[in-house]
Protein backbone atom coordinates (compact mmCIF):
# COMPACT_ATOMS: atom_id res chain seq x y z
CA UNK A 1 0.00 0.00 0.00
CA UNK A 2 1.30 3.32 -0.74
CA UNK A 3 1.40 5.98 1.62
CA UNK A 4 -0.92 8.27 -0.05
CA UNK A 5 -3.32 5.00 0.23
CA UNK A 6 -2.29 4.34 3.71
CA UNK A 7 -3.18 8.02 4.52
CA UNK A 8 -6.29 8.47 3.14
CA UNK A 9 -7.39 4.67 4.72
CA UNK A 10 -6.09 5.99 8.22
CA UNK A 11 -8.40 8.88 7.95
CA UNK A 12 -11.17 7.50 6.43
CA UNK A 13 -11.14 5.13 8.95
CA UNK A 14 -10.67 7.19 12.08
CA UNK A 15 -13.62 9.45 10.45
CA UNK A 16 -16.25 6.71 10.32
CA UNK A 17 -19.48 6.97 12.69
CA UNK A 18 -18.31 4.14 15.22
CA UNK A 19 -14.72 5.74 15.19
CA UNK A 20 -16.13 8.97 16.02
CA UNK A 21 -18.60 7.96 18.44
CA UNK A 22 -15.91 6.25 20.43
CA UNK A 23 -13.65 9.23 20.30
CA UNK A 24 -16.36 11.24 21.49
CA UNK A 25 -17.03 8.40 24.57
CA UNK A 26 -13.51 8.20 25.11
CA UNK A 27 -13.12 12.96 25.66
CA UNK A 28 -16.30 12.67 27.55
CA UNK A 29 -14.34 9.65 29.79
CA UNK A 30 -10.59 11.71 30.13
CA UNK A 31 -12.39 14.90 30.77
CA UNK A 32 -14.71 13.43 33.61
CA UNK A 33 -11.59 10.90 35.36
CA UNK A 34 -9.10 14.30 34.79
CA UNK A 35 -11.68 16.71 36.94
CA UNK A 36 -11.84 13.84 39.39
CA UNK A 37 -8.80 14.61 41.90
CA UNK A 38 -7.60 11.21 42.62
CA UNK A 39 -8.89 9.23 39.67
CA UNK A 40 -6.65 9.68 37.10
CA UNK A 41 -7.62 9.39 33.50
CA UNK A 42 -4.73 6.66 33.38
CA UNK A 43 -7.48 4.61 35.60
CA UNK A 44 -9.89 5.63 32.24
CA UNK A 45 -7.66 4.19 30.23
CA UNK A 46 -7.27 1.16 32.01
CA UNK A 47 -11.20 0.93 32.29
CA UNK A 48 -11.83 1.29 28.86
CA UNK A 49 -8.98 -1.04 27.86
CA UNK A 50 -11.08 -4.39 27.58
CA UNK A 51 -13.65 -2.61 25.80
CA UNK A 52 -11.77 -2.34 22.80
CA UNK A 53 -11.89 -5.98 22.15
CA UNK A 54 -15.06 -5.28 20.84
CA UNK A 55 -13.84 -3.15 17.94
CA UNK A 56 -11.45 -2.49 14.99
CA UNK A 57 -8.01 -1.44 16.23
CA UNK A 58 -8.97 2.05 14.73
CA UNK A 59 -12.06 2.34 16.56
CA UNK A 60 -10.18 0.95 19.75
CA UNK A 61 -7.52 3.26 19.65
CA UNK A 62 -10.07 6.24 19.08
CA UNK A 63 -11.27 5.27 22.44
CA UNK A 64 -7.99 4.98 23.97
CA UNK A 65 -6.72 8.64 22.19
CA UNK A 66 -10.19 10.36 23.13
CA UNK A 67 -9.67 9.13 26.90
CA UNK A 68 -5.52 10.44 26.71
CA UNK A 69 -6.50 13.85 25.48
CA UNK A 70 -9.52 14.53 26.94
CA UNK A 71 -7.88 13.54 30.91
CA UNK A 72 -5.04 16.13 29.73
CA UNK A 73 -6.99 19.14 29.12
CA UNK A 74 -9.65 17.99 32.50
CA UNK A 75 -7.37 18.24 34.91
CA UNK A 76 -7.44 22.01 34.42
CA UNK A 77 -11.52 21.70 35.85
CA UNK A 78 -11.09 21.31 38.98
CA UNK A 79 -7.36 22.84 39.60
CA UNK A 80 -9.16 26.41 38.74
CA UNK A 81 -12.97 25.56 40.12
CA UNK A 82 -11.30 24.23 43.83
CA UNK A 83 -7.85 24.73 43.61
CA UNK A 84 -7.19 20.59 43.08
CA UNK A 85 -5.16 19.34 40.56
CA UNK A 86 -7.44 16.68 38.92
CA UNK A 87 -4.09 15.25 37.28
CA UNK A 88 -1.03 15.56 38.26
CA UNK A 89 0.58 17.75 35.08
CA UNK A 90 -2.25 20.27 36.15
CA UNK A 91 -0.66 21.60 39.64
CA UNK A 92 1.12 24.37 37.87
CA UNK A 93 -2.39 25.19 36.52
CA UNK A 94 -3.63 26.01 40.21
CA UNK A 95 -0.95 28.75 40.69
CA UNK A 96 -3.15 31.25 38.78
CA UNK A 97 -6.08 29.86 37.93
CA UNK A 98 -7.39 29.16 41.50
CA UNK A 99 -6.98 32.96 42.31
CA UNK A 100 -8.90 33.94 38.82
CA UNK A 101 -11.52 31.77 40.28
CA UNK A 102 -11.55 33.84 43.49
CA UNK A 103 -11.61 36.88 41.48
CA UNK A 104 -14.86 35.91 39.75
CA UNK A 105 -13.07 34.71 36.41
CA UNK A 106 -13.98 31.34 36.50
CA UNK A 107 -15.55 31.17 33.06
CA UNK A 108 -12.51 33.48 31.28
CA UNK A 109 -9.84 31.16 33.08
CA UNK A 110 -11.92 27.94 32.09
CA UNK A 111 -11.83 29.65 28.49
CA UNK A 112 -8.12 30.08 28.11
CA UNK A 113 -7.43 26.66 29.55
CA UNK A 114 -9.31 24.86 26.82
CA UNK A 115 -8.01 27.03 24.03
CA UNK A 116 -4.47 26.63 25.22
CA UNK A 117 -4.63 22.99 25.53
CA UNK A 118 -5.91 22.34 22.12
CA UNK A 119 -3.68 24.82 20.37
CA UNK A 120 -0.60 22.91 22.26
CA UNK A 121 -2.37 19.74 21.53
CA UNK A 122 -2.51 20.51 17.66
CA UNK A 123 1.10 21.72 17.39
CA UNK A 124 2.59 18.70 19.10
CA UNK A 125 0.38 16.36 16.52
CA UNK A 126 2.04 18.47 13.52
CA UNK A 127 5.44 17.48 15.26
CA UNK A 128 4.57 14.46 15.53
CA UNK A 129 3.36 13.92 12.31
CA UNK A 130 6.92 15.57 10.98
CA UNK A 131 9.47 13.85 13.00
CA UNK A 132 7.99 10.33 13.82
CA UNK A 133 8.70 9.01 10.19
CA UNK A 134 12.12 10.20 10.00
CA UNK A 135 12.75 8.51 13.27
CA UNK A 136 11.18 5.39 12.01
CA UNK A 137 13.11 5.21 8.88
CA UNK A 138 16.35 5.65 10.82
CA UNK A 139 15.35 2.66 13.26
CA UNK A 140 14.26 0.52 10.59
CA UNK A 141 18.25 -0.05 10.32
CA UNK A 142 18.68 -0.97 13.74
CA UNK A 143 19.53 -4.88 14.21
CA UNK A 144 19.24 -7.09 17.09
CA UNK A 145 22.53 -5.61 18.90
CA UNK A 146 21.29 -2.18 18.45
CA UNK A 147 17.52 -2.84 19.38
CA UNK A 148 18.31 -4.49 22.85
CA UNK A 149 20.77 -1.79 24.01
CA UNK A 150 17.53 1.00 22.59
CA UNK A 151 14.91 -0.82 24.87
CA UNK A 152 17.52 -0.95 27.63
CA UNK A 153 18.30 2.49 27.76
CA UNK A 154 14.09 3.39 27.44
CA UNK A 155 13.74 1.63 30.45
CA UNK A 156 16.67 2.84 32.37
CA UNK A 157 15.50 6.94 31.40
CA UNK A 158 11.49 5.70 33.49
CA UNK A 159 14.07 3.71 36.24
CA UNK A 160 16.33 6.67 36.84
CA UNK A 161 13.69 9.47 37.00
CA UNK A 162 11.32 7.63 39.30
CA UNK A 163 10.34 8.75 42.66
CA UNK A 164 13.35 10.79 43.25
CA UNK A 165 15.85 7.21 43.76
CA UNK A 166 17.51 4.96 41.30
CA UNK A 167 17.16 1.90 43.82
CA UNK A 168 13.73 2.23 43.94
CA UNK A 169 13.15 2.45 40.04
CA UNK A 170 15.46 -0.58 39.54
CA UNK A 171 13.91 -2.78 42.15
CA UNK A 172 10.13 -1.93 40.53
CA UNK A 173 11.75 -2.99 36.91
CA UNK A 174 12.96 -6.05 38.28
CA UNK A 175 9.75 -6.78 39.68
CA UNK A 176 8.26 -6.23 36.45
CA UNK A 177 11.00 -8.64 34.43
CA UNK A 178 10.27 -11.31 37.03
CA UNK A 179 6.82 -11.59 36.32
CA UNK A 180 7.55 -11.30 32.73
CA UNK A 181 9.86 -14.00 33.01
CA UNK A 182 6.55 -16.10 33.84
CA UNK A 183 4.95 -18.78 31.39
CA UNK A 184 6.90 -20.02 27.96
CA UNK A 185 10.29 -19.60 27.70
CA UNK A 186 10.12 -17.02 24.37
CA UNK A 187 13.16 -19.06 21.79
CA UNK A 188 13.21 -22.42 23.63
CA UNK A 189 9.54 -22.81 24.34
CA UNK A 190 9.65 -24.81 27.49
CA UNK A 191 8.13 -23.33 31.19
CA UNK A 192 9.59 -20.98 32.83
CA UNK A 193 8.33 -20.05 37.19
CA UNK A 194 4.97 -22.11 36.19
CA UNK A 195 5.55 -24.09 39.61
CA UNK A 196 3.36 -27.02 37.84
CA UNK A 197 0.38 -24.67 37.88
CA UNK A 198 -0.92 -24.96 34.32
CA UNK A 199 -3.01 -21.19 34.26
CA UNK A 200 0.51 -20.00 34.45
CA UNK A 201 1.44 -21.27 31.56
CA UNK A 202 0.37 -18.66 29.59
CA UNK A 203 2.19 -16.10 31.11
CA UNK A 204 0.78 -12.98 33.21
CA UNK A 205 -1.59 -11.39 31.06
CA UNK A 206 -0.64 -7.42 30.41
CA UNK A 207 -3.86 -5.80 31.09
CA UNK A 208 -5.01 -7.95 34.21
CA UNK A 209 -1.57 -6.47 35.32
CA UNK A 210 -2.12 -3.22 33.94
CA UNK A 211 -5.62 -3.20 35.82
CA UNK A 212 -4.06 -4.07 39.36
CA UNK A 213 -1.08 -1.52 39.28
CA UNK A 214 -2.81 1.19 37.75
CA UNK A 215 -6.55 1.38 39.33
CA UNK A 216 -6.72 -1.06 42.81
CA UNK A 217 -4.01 0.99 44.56
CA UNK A 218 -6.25 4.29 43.47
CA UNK A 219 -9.84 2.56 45.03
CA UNK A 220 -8.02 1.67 48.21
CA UNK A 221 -6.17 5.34 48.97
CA UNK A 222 -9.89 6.68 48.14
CA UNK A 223 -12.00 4.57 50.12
CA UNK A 224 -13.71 6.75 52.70
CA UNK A 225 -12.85 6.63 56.13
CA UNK A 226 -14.54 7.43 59.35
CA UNK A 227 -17.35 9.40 57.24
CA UNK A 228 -19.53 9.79 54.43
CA UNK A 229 -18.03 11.17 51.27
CA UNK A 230 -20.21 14.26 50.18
CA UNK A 231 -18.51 14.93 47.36
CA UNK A 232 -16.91 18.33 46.40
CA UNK A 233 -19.14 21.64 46.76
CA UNK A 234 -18.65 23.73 44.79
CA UNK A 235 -21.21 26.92 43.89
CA UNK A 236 -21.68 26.76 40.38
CA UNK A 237 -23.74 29.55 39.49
CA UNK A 238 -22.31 31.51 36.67
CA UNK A 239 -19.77 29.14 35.61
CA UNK A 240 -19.37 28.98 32.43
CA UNK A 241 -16.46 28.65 29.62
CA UNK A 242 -15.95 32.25 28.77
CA UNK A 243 -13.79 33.16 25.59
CA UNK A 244 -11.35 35.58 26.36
CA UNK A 245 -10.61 39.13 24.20
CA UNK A 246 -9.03 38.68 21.11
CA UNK A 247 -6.36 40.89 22.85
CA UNK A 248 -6.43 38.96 25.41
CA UNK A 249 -5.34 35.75 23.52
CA UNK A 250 -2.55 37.91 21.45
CA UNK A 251 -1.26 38.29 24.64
CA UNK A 252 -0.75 34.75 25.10
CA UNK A 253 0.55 33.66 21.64
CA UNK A 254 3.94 33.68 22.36
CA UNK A 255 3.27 32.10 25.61
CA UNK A 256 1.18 28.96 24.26
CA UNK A 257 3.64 28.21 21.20
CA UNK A 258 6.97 28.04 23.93
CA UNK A 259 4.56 26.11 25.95
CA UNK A 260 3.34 23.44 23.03
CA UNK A 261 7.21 23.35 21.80
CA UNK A 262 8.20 22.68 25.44
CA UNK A 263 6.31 20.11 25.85
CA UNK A 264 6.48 18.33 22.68
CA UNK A 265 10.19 18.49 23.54
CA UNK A 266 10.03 16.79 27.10
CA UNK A 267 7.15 14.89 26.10
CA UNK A 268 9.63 12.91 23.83
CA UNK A 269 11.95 12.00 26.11
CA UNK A 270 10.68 8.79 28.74
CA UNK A 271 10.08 9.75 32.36
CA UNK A 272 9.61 13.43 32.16
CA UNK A 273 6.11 13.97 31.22
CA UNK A 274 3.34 16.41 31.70
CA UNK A 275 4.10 17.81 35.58
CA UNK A 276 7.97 18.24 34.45
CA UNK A 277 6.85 20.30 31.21
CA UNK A 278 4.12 22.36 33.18
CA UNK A 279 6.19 23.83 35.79
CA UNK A 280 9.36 24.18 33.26
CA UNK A 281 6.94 26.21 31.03
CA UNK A 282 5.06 28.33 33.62
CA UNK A 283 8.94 29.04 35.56
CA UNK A 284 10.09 30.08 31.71
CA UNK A 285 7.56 32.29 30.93
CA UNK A 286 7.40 33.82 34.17
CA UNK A 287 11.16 34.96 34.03
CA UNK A 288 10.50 36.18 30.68
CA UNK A 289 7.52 38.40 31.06
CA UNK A 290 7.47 42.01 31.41
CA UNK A 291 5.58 41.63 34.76
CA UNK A 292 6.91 38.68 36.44
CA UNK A 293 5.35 39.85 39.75
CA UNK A 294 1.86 39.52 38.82
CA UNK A 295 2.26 35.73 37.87
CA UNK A 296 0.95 33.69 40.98
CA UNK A 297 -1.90 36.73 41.04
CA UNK A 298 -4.48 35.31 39.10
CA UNK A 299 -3.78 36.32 35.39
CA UNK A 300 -4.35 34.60 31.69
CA UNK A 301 -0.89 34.03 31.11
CA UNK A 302 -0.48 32.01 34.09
CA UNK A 303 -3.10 29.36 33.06
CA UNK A 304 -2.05 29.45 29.04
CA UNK A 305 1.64 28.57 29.77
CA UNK A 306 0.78 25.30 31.92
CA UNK A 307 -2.07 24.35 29.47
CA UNK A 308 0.09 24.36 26.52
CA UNK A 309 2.58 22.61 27.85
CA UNK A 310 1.16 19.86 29.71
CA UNK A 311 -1.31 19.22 26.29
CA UNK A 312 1.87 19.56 24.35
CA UNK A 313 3.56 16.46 25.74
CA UNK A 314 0.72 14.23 24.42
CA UNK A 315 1.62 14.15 20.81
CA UNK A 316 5.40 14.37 21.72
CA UNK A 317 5.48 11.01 24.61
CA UNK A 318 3.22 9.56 21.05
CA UNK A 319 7.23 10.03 19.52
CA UNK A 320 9.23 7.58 21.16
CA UNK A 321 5.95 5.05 21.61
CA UNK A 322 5.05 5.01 17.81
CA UNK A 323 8.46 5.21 16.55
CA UNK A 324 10.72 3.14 19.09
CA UNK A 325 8.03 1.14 21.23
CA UNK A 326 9.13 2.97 23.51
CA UNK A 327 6.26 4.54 26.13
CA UNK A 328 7.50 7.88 28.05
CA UNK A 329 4.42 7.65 30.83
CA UNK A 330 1.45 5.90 32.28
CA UNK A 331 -0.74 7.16 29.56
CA UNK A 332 1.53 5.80 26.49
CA UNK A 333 2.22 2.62 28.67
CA UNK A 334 -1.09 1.87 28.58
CA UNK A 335 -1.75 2.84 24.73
CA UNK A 336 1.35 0.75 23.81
CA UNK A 337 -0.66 -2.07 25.72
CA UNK A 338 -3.69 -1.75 23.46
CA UNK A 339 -1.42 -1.96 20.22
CA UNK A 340 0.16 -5.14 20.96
CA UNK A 341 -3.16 -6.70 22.58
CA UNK A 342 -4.69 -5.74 19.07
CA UNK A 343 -1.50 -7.62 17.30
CA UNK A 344 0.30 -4.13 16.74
CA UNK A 345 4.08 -4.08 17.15
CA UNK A 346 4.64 -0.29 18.06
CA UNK A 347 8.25 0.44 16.48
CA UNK A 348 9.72 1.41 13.24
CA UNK A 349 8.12 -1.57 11.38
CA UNK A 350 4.53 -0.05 12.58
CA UNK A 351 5.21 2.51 9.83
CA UNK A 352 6.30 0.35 7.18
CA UNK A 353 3.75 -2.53 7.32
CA UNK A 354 0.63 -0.45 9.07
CA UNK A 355 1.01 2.78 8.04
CA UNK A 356 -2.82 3.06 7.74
CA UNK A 357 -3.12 2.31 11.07
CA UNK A 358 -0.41 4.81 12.23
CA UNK A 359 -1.82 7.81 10.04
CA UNK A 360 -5.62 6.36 11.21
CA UNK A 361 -3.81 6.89 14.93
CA UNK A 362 -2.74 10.79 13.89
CA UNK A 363 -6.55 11.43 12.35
CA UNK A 364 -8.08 10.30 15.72
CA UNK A 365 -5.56 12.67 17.78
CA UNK A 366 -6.70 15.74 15.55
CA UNK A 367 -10.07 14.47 16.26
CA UNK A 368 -10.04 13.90 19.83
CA UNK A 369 -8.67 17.75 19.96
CA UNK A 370 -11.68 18.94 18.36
CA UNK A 371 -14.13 16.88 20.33
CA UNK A 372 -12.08 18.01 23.26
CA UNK A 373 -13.01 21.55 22.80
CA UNK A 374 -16.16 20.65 21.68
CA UNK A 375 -17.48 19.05 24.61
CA UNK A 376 -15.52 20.58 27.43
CA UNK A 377 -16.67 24.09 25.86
CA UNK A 378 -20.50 23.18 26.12
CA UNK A 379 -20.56 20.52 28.92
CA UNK A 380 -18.59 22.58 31.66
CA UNK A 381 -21.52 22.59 34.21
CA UNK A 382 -21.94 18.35 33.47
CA UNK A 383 -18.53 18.28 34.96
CA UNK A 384 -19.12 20.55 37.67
CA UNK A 385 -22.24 18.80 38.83
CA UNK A 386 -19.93 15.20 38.56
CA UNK A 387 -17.28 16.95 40.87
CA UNK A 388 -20.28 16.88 43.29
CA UNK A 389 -20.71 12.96 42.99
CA UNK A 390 -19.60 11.10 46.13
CA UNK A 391 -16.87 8.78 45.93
CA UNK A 392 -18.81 6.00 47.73
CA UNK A 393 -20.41 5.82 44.90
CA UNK A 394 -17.58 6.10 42.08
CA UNK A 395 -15.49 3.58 43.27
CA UNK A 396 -17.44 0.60 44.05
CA UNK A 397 -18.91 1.02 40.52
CA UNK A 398 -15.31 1.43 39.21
CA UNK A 399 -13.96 -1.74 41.19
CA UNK A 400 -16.62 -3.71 39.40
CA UNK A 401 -15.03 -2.39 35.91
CA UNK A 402 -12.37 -3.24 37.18
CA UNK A 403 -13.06 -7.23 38.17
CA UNK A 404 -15.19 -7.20 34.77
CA UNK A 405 -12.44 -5.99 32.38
CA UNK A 406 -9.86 -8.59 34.02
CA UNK A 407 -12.25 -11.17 33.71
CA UNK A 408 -13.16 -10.30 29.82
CA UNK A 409 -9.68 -10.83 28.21
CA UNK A 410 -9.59 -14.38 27.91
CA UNK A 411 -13.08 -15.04 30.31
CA UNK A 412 -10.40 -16.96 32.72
CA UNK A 413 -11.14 -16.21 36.59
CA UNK A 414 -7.16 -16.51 36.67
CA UNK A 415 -6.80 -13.00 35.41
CA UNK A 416 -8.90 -11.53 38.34
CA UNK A 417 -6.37 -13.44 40.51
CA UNK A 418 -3.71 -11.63 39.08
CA UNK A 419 -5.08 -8.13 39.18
CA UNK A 420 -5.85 -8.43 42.63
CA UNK A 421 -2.65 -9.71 43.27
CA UNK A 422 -1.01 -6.99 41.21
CA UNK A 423 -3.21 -4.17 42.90
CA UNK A 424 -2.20 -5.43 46.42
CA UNK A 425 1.60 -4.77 44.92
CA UNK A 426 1.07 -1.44 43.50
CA UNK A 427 -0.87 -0.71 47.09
CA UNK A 428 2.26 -1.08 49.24
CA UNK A 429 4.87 -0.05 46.05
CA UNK A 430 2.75 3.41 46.40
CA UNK A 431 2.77 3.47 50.11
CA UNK A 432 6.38 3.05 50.29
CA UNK A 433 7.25 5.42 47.52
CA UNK A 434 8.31 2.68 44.85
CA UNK A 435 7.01 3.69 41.46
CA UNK A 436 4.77 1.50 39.53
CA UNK A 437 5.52 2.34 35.79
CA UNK A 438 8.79 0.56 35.41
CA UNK A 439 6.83 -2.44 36.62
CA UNK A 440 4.18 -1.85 34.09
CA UNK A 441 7.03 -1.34 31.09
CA UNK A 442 9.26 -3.93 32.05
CA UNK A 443 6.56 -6.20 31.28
CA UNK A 444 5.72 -4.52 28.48
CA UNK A 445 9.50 -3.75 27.70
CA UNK A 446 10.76 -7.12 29.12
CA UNK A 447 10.05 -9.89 26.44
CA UNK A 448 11.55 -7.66 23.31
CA UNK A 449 14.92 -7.12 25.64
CA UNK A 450 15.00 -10.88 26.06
CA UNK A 451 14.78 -12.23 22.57
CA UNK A 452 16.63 -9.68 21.03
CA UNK A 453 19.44 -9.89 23.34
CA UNK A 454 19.40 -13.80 23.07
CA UNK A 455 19.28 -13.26 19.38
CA UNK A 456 22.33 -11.03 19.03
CA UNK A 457 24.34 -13.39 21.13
CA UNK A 458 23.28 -16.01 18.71
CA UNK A 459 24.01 -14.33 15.63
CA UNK A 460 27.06 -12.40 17.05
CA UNK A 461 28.24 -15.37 19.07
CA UNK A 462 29.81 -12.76 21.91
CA UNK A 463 28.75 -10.51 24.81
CA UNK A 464 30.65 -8.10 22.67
CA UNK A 465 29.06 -7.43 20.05
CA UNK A 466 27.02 -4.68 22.47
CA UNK A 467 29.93 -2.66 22.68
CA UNK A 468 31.99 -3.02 19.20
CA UNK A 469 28.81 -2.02 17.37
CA UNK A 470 28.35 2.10 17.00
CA UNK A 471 24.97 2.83 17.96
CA UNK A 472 24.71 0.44 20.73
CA UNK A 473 27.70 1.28 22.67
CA UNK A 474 26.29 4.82 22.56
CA UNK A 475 22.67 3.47 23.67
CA UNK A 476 24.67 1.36 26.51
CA UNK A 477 26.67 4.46 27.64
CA UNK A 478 23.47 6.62 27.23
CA UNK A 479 22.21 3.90 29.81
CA UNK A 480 24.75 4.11 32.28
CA UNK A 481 24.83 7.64 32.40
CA UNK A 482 21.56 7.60 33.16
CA UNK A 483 21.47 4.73 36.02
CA UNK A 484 24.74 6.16 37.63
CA UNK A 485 25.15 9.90 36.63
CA UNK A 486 23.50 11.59 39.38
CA UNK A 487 24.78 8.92 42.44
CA UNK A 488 28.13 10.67 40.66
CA UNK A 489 26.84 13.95 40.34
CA UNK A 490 25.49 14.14 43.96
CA UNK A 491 29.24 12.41 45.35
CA UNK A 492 30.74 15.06 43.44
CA UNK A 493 28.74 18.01 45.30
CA UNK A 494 29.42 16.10 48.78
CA UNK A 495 32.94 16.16 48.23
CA UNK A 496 33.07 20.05 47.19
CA UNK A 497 30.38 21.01 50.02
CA UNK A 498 33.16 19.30 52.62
């Protein structure tokens, strides 16, 4: 199929009524779990996974994207309505939207939110669209040698930036690898850790995993305690999305592109991500306005810089994902999940032997913008009124999803086993400050390290071959730097503090 074929299949696909109709499910979704402080529209994601079964992987994926962008630009509902981050990359968003709130600008804050999000949003899918080709055409030279030491150094950029300490990151990758390391042995075939059980011969199924890390450990830190959840109150009258002046948006140009560029750029790299690229946008712009004392106030500029940055990072952490296989958060994680459940192999030969797919993938992103605006624009006091639903009633509604979707991958009983066992290890990784991603992608990340590795040693017939070829030393080095650079870095300041 030619690419002009492949790109007017991808969109024609991604345009039909069941594609759009999912989209449109999946914004209404993000927007509703991103306004929720405490559910995360990662747990969205996760909900809606097993539903995709159901569909094309076009349609699925529409779900998937609509949830991704939607939970972006939601988190910025109730960060200015109460002054709660609904997702994490929204906490810069509080700084001055909060105090707009206080000042009776609500609706004009909501306003600018929105429109910065999707302008971001739109200029890190033209970036993506640019640069993920050219990255794929360069990787489709890459061997085993040089594949191995590319997945090893994606997983050691999540390991090194998570929760503050390298230890930590490594022990919840190995954690992840040894569950991997469960079922049929990948190039010899025979059973690996079954322990004569035979449902473990099939391995531990990705999204029953995905399910217990990702949504248990968020229904047990909200289960009430003591006392009835009300809900959040919140006085809606008069709140509205508001469009701000024309002038007023001129104003923020400058501020939205640095933003949308910003995070594009960190968005690309694994483990940085949307609360990174917030702050970094809102401290950048600050120091370069002409009024850096009003920021923190309550003004415009203070919401568009966040906005634009956080909304940026989803079409750049789509870079490495689409290109590389290699997912730079939660969010992607989970997407790169869906691809391979549907039989996708995310990674250079995505674009060569699916390229309907991938281009269908870029439609449904453009999409899921629109319908973003769309429906947070007109159903702002929906999602004020859902603030104001109790979580004693959310979350035994969303355990049942989340028994039901575990249950509905292969209809084996087995699977809710293993998300329950899985949630009661994300539980106490989370209450002990161990991060749960690297689990999550060295499963994910885990069986392509393994047989490529094996294979290079087979074809190369040496250890060696990791280091004498080019582009893998540098991907090795790359992933020491990472893993040991700042236990080096931090020495180094001891030393000259003493």
């Amino acid at each position: 199929m030619c690419l002009l074929a492949s790109i007017v299949t991808g969109i024609g696909e991604a345009s039909q009524l069941t594609a759009l109709v999912a989209n449109l499910i999946g914004v209404i979704v993000g927007i509703t779990f991103g306004s929720m402080p405490g559910l995360t529209f990662s747990t969205g994601l996760i909900l809606l996974l097993p539903v995709t079964f159901a569909f094309d992987p076009i349609t699925g994926i529409s779900l998937l994207v609509g949830v991704f962008i939607g939970g972006m630009t939601g988190g910025s509902v109730s960060a200015i309505l109460l002054g709660i981050p609904g997702t994490p990359s929204a906490a810069a968003t509080v700084i001055d939207g909060y105090p707009l709130k206080q000042k009776g600008m609500a609706g004009k804050a909501l306003g600018m939110a929105v429109i910065a999000s999707i302008f971001a949003g739109l200029v890190s899918l033209l970036l993506l669209i640019l640069v993920a080709p050219l990255i794929a055409k360069v990787a489709l030279q890459f061997g085993s040698v040089e594949i191995f030491a590319l997945v090893l150094f994606g997983l050691s950029t999540i390991i090194s930036v998570s929760s503050g300490s390298i230890i930590k990151g490594l022990i919840a990758g190995i954690i992840g690898l040894m569950a991997m390391e469960i079922g049929l042995d990948p190039i010899m075939g025979v059973h690996r850790f079954t322990l004569g059980y035979e449902p473990l011969q099939a391995g531990i199924d990705l999204l029953a995993a995905m399910i217990g890390l990702f949504a248990v450990p968020q229904i047990i830190k909200d289960l009430p305690r003591g006392h009835a959840d009300t809900g959040f109150k919140i006085k809606d009258q008069g709140i509205a999305n508001q469009l701000p002046s024309w002038q007023e948006i001129k104003n923020c140009f400058g501020i939205m592109v640095r933003g949308a560029l910003m995070g594009t750029g960190i968005g690309a790299i694994p483990g940085t991500g949307g609360p990174i690229a917030a702050f970094l946008s809102y401290e950048t712009n600050k120091r370069m306005s002409k009024y850096p004392g009003k920021w923190g106030t309550g003004i415009l500029e203070g919401v568009a810089a966040p906005e634009a940055a956080n909304n940026g990072v989803t079409g750049g952490a789509l870079i490495p994902m689409l290109t590389l296989g290699i997912p730079g958060d939660p969010g992607t994680a989970i997407l790169l999940g869906a691809l391979l459940i549907h039989g996708l192999q995310p990674g250079p030969l995505l674009f060569q032997k699916n390229a309907d797919i991938v281009y269908g993938i870029f439609a449904a992103l453009f999409i899921a913008n629109i319908l973003t605006l769309i429906v947070q624009w007109f159903g702002i006091r929906l999602f004020v009124k859902i603030l104001q639903v109790p979580k004693t009633i959310l979350l035994p509604f969303i355990m049942v999803l989340t028994i039901v979707g575990s249950f509905a991958v292969r209809n084996n009983l087995f699977d809710v086993y293993v998300m329950a066992v899985f949630g009661v290890i994300g539980y106490f990784l989370e209450r002990y400050d161990f991060p749960t991603t690297p689990v999550i992608l060295a499963i994910v990340l885990g069986p392509t390290l393994e047989t490529e590795m094996r294979r290079a040693i087979i074809a190369e017939g040496t250890y060696a071959a990791f280091f004498t070829h080019p582009i893998s030393a540098v991907f090795i080095l790359l992933t020491l730097a990472m893993l040991f650079g700042p236990t080096i870095k931090d020495k180094i300041a001891t030393r000259r503090a003493t």
